[in-house]
C-alpha atoms as a PDB file:
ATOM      1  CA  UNK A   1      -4.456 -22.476 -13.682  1.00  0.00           C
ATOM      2  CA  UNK A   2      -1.544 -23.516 -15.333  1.00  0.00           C
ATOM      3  CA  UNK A   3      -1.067 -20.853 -18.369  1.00  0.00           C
ATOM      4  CA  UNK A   4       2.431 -18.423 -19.255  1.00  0.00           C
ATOM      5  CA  UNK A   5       2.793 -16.716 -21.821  1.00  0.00           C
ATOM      6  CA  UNK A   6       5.855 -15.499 -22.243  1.00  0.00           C
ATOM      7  CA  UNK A   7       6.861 -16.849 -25.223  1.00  0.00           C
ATOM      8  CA  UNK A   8       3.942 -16.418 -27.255  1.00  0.00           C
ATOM      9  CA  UNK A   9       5.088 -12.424 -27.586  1.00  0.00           C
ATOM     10  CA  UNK A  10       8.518 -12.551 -27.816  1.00  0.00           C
ATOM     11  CA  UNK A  11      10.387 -11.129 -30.899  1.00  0.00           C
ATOM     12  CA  UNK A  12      13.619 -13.148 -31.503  1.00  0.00           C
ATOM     13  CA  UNK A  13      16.366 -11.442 -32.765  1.00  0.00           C
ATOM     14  CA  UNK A  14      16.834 -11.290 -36.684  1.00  0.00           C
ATOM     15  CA  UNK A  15      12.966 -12.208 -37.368  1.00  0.00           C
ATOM     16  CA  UNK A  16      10.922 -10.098 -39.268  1.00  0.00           C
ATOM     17  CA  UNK A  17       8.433  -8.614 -37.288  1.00  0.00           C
ATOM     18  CA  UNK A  18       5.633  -7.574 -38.546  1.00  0.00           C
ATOM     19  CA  UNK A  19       3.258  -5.474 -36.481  1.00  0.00           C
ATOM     20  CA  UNK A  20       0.526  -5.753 -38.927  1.00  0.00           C
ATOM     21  CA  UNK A  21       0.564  -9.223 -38.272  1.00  0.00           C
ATOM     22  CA  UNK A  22       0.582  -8.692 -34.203  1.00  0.00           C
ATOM     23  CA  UNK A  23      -2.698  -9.004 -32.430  1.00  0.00           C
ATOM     24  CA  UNK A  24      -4.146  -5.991 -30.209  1.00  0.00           C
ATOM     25  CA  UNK A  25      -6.531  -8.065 -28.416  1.00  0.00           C
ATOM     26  CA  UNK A  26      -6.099 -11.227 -26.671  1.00  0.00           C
ATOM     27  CA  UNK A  27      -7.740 -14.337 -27.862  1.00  0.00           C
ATOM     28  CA  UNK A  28      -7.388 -17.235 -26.420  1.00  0.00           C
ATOM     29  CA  UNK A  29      -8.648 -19.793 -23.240  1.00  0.00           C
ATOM     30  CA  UNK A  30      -7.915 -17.281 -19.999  1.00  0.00           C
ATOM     31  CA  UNK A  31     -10.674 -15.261 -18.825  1.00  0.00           C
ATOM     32  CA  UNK A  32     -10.786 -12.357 -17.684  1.00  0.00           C
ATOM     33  CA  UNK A  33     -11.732 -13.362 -13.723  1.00  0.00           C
ATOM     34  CA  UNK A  34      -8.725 -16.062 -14.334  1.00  0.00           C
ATOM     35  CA  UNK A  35      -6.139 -13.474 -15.045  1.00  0.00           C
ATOM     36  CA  UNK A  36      -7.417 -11.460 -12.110  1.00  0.00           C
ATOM     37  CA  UNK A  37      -6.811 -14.690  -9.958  1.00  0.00           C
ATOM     38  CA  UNK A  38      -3.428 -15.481 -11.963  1.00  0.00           C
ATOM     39  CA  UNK A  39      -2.176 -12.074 -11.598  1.00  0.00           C
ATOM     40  CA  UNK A  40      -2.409 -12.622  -7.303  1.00  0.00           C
ATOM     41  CA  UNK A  41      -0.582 -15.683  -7.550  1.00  0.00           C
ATOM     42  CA  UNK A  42       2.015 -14.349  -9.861  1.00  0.00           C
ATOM     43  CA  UNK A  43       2.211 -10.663  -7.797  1.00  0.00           C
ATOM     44  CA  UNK A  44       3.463 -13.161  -4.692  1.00  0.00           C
ATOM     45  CA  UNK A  45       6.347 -14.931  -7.131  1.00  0.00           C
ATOM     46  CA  UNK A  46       7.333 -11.632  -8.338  1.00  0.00           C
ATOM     47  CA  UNK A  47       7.587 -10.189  -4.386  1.00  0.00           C
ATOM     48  CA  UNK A  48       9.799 -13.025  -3.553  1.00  0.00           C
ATOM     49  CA  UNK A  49      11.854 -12.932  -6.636  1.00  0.00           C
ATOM     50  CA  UNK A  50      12.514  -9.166  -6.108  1.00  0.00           C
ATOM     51  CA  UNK A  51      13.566 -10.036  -2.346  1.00  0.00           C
ATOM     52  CA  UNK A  52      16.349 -12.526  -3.659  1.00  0.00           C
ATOM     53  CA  UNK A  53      17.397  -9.995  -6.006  1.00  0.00           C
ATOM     54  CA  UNK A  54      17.716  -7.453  -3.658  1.00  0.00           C
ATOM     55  CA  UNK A  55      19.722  -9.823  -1.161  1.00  0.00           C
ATOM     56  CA  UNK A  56      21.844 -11.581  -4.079  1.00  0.00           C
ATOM     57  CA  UNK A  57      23.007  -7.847  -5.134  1.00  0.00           C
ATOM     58  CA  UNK A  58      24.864  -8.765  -7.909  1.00  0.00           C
ATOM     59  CA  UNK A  59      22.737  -7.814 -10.859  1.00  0.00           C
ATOM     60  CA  UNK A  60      19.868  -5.952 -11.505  1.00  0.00           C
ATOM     61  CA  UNK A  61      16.324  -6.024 -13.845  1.00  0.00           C
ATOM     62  CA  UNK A  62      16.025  -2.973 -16.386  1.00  0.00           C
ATOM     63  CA  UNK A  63      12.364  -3.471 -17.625  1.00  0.00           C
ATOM     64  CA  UNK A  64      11.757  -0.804 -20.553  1.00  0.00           C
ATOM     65  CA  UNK A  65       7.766  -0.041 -21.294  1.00  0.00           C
ATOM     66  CA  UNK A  66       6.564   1.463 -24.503  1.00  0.00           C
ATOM     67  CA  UNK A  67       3.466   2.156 -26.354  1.00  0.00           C
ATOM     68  CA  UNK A  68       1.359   4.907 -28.208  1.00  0.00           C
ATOM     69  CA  UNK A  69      -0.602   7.253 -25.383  1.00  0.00           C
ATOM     70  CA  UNK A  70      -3.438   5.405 -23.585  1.00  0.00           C
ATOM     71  CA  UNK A  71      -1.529   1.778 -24.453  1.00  0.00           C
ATOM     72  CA  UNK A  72      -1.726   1.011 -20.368  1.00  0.00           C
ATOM     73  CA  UNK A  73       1.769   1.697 -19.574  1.00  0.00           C
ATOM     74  CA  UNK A  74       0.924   3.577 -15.868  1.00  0.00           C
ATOM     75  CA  UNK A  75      -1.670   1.203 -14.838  1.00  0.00           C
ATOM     76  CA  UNK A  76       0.568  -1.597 -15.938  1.00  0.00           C
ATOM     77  CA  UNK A  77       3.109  -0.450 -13.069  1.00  0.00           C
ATOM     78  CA  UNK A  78       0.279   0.290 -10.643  1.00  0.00           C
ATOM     79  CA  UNK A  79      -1.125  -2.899 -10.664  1.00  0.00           C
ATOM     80  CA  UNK A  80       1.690  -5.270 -11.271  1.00  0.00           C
ATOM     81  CA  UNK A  81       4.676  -3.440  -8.307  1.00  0.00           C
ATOM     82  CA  UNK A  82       1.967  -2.615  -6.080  1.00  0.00           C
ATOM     83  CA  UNK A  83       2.943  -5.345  -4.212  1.00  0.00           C
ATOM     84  CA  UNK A  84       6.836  -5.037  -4.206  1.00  0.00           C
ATOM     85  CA  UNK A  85       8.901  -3.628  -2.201  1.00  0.00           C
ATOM     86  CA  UNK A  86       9.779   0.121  -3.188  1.00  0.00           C
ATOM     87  CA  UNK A  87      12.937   0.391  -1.898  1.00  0.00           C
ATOM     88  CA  UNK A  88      13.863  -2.323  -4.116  1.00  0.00           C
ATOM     89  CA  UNK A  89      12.074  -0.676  -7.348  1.00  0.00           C
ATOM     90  CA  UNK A  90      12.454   2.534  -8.944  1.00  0.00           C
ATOM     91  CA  UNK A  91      10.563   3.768 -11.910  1.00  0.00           C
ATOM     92  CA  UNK A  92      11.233   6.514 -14.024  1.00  0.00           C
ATOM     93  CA  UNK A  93       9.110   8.224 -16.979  1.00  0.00           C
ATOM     94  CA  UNK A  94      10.418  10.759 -19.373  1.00  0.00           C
ATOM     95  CA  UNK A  95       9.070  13.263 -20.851  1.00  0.00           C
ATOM     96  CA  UNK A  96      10.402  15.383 -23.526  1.00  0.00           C
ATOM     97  CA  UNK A  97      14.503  16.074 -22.635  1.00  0.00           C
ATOM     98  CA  UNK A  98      15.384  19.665 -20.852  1.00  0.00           C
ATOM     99  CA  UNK A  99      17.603  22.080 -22.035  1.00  0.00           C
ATOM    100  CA  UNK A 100      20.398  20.482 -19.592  1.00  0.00           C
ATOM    101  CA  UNK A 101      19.522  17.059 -21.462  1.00  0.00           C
ATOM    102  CA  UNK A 102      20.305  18.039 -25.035  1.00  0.00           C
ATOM    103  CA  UNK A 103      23.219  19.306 -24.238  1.00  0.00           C
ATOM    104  CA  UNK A 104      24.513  15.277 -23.826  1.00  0.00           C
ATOM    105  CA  UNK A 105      24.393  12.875 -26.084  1.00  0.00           C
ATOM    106  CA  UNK A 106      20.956  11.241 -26.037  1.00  0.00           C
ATOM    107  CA  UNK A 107      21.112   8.063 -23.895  1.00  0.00           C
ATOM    108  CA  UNK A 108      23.054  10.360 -21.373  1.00  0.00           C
ATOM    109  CA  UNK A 109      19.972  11.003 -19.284  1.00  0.00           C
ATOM    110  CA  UNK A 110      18.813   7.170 -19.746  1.00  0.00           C
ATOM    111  CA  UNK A 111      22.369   6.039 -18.278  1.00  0.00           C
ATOM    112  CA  UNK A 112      21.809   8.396 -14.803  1.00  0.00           C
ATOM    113  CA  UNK A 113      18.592   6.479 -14.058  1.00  0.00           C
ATOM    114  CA  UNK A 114      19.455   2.678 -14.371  1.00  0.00           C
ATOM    115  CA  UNK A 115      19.109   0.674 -11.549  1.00  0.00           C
ATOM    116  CA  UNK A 116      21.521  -0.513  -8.934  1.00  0.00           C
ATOM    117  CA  UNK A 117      22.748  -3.731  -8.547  1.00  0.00           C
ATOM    118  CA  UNK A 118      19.952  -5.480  -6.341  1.00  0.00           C
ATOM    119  CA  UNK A 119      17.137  -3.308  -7.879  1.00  0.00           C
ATOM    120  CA  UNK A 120      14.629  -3.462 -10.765  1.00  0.00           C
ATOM    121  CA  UNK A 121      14.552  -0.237 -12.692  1.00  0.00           C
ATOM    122  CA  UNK A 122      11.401   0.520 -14.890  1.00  0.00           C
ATOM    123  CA  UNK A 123      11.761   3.003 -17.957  1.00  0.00           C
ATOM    124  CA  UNK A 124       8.058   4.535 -18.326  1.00  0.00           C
ATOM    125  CA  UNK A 125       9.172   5.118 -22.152  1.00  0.00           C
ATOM    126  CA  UNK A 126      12.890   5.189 -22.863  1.00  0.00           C
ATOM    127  CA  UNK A 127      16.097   5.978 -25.054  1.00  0.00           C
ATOM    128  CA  UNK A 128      13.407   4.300 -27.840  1.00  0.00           C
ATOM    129  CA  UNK A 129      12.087   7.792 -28.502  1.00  0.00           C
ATOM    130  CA  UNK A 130      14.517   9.011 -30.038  1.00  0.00           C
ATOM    131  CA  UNK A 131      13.783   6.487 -32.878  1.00  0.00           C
ATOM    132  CA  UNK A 132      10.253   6.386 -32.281  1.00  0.00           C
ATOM    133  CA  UNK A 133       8.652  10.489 -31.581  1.00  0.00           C
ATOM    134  CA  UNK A 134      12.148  12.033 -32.935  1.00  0.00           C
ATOM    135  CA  UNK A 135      11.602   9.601 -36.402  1.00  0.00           C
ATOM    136  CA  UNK A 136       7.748  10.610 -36.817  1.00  0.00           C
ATOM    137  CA  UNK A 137       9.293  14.004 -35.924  1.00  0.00           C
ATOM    138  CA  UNK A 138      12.703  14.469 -37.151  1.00  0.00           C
ATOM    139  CA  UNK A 139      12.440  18.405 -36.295  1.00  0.00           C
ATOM    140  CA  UNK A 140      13.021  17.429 -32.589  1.00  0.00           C
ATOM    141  CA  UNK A 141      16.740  16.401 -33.372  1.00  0.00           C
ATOM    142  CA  UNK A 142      17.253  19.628 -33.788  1.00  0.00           C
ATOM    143  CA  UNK A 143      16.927  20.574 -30.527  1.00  0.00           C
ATOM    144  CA  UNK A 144      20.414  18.916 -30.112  1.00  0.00           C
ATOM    145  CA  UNK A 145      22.447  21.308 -31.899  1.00  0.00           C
ATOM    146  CA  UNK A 146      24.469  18.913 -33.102  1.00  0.00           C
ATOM    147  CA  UNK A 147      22.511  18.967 -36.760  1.00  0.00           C
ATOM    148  CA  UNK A 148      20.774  21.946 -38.805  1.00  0.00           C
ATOM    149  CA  UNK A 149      18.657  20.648 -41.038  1.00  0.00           C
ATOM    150  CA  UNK A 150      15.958  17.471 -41.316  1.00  0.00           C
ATOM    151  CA  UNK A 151      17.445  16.420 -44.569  1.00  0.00           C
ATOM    152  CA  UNK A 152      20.495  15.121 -42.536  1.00  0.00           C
ATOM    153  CA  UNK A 153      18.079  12.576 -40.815  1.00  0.00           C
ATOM    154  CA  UNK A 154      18.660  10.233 -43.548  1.00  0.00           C
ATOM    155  CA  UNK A 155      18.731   6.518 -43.452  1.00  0.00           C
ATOM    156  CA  UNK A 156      22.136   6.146 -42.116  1.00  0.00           C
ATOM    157  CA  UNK A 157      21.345   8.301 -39.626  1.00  0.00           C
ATOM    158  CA  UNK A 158      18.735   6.318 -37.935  1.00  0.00           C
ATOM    159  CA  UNK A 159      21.015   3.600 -38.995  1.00  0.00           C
ATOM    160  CA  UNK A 160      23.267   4.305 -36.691  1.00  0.00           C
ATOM    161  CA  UNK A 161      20.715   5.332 -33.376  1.00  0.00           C
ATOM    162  CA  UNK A 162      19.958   1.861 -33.508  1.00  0.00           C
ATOM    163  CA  UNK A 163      23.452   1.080 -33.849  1.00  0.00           C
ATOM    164  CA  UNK A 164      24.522   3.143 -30.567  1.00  0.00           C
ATOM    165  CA  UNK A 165      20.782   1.463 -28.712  1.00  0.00           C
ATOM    166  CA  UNK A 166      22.196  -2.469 -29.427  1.00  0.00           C
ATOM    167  CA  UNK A 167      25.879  -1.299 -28.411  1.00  0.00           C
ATOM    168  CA  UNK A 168      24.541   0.481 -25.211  1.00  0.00           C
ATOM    169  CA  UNK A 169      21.930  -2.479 -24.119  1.00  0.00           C
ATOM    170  CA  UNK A 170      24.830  -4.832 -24.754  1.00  0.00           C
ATOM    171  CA  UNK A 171      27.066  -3.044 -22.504  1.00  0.00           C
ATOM    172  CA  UNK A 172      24.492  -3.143 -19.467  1.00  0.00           C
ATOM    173  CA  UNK A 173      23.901  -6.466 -20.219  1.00  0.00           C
ATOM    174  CA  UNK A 174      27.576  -7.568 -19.728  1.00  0.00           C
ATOM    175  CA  UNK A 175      27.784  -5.489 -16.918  1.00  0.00           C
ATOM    176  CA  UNK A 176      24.979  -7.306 -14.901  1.00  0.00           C
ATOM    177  CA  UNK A 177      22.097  -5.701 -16.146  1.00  0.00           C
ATOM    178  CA  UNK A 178      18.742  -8.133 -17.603  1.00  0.00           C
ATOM    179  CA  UNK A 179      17.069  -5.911 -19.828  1.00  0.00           C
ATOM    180  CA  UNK A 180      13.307  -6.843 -21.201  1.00  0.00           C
ATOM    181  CA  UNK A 181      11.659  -4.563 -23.238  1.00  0.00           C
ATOM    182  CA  UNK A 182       7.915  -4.780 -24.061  1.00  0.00           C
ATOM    183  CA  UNK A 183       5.589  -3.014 -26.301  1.00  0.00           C
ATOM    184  CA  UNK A 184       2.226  -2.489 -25.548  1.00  0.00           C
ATOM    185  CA  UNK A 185       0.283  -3.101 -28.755  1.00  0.00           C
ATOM    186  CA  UNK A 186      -3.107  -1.131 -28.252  1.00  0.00           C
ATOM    187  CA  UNK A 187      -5.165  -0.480 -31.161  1.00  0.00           C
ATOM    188  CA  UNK A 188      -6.534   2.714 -32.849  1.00  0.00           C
ATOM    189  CA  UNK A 189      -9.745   1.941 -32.090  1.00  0.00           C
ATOM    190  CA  UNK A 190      -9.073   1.348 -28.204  1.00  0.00           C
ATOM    191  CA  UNK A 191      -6.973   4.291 -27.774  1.00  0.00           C
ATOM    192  CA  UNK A 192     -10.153   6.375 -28.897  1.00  0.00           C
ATOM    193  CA  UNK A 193     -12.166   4.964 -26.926  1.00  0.00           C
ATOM    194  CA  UNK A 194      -9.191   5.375 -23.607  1.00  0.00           C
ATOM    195  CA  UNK A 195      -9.150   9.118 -24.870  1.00  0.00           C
ATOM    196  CA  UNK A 196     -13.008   9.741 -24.440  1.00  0.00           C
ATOM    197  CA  UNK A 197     -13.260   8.204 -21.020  1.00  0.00           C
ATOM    198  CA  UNK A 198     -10.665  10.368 -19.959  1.00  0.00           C
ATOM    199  CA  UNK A 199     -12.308  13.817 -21.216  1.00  0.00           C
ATOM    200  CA  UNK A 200     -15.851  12.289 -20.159  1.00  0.00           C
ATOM    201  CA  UNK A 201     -14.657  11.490 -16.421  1.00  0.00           C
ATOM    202  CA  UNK A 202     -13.734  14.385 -14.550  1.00  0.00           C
ATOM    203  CA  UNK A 203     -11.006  12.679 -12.377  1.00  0.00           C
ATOM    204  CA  UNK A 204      -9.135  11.527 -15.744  1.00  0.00           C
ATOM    205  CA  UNK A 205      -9.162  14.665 -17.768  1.00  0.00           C
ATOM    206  CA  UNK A 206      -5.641  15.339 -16.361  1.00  0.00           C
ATOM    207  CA  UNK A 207      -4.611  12.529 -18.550  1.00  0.00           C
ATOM    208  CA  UNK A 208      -5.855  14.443 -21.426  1.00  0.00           C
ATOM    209  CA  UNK A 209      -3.858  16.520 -23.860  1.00  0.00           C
ATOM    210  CA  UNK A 210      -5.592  18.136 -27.286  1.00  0.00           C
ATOM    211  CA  UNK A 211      -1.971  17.273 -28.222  1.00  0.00           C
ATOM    212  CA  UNK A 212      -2.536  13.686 -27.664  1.00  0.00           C
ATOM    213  CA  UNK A 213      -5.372  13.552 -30.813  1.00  0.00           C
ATOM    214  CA  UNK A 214      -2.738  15.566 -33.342  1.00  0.00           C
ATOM    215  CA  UNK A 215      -0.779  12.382 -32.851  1.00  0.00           C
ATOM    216  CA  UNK A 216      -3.090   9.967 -33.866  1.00  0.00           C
ATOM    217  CA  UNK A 217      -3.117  11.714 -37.443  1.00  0.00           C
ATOM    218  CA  UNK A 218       0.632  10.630 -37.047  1.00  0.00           C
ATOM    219  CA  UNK A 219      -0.710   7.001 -36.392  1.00  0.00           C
ATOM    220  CA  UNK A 220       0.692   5.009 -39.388  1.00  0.00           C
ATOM    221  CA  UNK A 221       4.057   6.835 -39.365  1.00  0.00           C
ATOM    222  CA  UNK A 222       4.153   5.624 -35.691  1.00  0.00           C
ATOM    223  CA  UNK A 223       3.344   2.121 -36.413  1.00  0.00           C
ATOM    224  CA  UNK A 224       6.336   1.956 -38.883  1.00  0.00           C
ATOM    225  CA  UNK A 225       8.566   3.364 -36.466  1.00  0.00           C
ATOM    226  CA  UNK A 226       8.182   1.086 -33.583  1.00  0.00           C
ATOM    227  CA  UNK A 227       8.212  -2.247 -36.282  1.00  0.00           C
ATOM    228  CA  UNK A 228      11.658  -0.809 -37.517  1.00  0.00           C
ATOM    229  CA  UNK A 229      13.328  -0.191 -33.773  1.00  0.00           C
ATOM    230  CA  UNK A 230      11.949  -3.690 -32.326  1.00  0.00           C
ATOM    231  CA  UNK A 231      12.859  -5.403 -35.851  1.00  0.00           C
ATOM    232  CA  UNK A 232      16.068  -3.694 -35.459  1.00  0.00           C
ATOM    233  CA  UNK A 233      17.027  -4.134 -31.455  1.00  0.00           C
ATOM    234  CA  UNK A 234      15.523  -7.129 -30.507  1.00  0.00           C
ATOM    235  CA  UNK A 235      18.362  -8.905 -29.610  1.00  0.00           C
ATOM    236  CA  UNK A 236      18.903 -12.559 -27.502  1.00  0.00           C
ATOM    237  CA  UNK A 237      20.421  -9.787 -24.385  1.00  0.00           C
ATOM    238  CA  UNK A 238      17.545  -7.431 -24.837  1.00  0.00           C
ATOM    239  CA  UNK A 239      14.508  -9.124 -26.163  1.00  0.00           C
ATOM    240  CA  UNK A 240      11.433  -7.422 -27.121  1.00  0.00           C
ATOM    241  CA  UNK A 241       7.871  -8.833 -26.556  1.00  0.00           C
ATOM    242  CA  UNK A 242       5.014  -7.335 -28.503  1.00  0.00           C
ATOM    243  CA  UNK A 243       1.684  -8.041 -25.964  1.00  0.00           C
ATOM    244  CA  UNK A 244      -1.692  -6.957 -26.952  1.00  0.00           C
ATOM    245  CA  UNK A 245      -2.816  -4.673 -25.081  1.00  0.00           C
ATOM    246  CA  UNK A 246      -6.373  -3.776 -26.067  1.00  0.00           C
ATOM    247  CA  UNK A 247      -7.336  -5.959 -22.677  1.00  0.00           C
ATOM    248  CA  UNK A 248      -5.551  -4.156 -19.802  1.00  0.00           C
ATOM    249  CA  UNK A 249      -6.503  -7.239 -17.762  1.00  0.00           C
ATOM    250  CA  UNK A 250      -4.777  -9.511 -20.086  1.00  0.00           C
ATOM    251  CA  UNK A 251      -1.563  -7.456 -20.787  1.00  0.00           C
ATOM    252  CA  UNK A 252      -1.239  -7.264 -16.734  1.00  0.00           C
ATOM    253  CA  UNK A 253      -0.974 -10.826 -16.152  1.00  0.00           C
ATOM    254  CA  UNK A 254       0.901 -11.028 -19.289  1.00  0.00           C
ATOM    255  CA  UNK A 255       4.170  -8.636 -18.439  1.00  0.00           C
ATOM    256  CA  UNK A 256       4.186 -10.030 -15.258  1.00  0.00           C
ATOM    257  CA  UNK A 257       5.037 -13.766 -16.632  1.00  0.00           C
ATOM    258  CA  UNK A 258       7.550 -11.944 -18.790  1.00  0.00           C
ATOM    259  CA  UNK A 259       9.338 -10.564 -15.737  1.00  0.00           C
ATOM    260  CA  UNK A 260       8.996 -13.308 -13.725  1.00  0.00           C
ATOM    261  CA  UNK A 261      10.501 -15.595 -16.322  1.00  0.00           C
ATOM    262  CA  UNK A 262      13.888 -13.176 -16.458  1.00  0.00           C
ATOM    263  CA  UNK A 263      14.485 -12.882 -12.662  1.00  0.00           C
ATOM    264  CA  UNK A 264      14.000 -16.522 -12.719  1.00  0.00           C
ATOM    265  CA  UNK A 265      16.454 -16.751 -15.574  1.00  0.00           C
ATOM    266  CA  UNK A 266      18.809 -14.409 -13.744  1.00  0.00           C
ATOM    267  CA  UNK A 267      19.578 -17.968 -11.246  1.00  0.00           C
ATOM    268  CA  UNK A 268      19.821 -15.738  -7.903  1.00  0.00           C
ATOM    269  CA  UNK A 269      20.638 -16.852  -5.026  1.00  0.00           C
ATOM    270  CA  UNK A 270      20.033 -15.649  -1.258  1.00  0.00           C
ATOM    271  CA  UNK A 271      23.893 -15.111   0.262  1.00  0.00           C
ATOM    272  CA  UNK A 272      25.323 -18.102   2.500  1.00  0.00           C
ATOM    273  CA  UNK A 273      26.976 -17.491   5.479  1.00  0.00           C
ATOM    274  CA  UNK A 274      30.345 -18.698   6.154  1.00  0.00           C
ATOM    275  CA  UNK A 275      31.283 -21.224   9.309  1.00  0.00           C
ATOM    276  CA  UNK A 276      32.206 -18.334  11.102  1.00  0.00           C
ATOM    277  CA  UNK A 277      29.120 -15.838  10.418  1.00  0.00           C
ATOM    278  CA  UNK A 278      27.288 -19.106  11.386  1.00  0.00           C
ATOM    279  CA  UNK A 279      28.856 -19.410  14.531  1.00  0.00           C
ATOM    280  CA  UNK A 280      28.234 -15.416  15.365  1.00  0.00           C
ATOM    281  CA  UNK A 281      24.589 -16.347  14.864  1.00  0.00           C
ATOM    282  CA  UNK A 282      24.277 -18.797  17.463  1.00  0.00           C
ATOM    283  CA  UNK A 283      26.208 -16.721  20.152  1.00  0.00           C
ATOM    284  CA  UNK A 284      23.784 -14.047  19.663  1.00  0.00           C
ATOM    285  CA  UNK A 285      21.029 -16.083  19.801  1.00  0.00           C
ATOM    286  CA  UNK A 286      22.392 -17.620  22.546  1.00  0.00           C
ATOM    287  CA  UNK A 287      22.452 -13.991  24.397  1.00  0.00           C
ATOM    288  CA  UNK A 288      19.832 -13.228  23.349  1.00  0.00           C
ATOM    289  CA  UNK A 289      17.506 -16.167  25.208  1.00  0.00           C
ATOM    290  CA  UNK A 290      20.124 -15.545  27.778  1.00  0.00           C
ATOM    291  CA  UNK A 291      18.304 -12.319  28.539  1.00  0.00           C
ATOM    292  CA  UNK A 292      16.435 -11.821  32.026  1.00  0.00           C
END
């Protein structure tokens, strides 16, 4: 099977994107018993990618998932770093910022969980929703004392949020930090029918909020909020790919190429020893086998 897709979802910096225009569901030659088979073989690049990060320790993979509820982000993680190792991988999922939080500046509590050098870091939703819930909500800037009424969340405002996301992605980018960012494109229609499985099967109505269907009537305002951020901060040092994600199947096997492709991109390299560390090696060996 010979099929990547990586660049079919990318959005290049300075395009127009148009998530209109974006597909929710995959169509095209894979199957769905193919990706399953691709996703194996791709799982095993990905382990020994991570390895040679981990041992190269000089950079590190920031991989930033986002998507409306039920888009597949969690089972996404599940079922493509099942197979890494987790001392090597660290994922971290916010939810709505404590009291300790908005008192900093709002990529404050983004900064304290990047990863080390060596280690891929995964951002279950990100600094992005602060343009994304806080634009469809503008109320929720409040919360940062900084600003007393709505009508200050003008255009200049959000103007310069994306200003301060490109300046702080460019900073961990020339500080060693990859940084891929992908949005999980589910449709309306599919996140219904996500929502009813998980109040119809008891082990899934934890998943559940009432909350989650007031959002949907916040749909549309959502939509225009993530095409503005990705139009606006998809940049050549932190691209954006839009991947449908009606399919779980196909958006697995589809983020994994998309990672694979930037550790491969990131040229590591396992550490060579010097003459001397070379020569340590064989006298231990050689006491070793020396052993009674």
């Amino acid at each position: 099977m010979d099929y990547n897709f990586s660049d079919d979802f990318l959005i290049k910096e300075n395009s127009k994107f148009d998530i209109k225009a974006q597909n929710t569901k995959y169509k095209g030659k894979i199957n769905k018993d193919e990706a399953k088979q691709l996703l194996n073989i791709e799982k095993e690049k990905l382990y020994l990618l991570q390895e040679k990060l981990y041992a190269d320790g000089s950079q590190s993979l920031l991989i930033i998932l986002q998507g409306m509820d039920a888009a597949g982000k969690d089972s996404l993680v599940e079922h493509v770093f099942n197979g890494v190792n987790p001392q090597g991988c660290e994922v971290t999922s916010f939810k709505t910022p404590s009291t300790k939080e908005y008192s900093h500046d709002f990529l404050w509590r983004h900064y304290l969980a990047l990863p080390a050098k060596g280690k891929i870091g995964i951002f279950n939703r990100s600094h992005y929703e602060s343009v994304l819930v806080c634009k469809v909500h503008p109320e929720y800037n409040l919360s940062e004392k900084v600003w007393s009424d709505v009508k200050q969340f003008d255009e200049k405002f959000w103007e310069n949020r994306y200003e301060s996301i490109r300046n702080f992605e460019k900073h961990l980018a020339n500080n060693g930090t990859k940084i891929i960012k992908i949005f999980l494109n589910v449709s309306k229609e599919e996140q219904k029918q996500r929502f009813l499985e998980r109040i119809e099967k008891d082990d899934k109505n934890w998943k559940f909020s009432s909350g989650d269907v007031t959002e949907r009537g916040f749909w549309n305002d959502y939509m225009k909020a993530y095409e503005k951020a990705i139009q606006e901060t998809s940049t050549d040092y932190a691209p954006w790919f839009a991947i449908p994600a009606d399919q779980k199947w196909f958006t697995r096997v589809a983020a994994i190429q998309i990672i694979i492709d930037a550790l491969e991109s990131m040229n590591l390299k396992f550490p060579e020893l010097s003459g001397k560390d070379k020569d340590a090696l064989k006298d231990s060996k050689h006491k070793l086998e020396s052993e009674k």
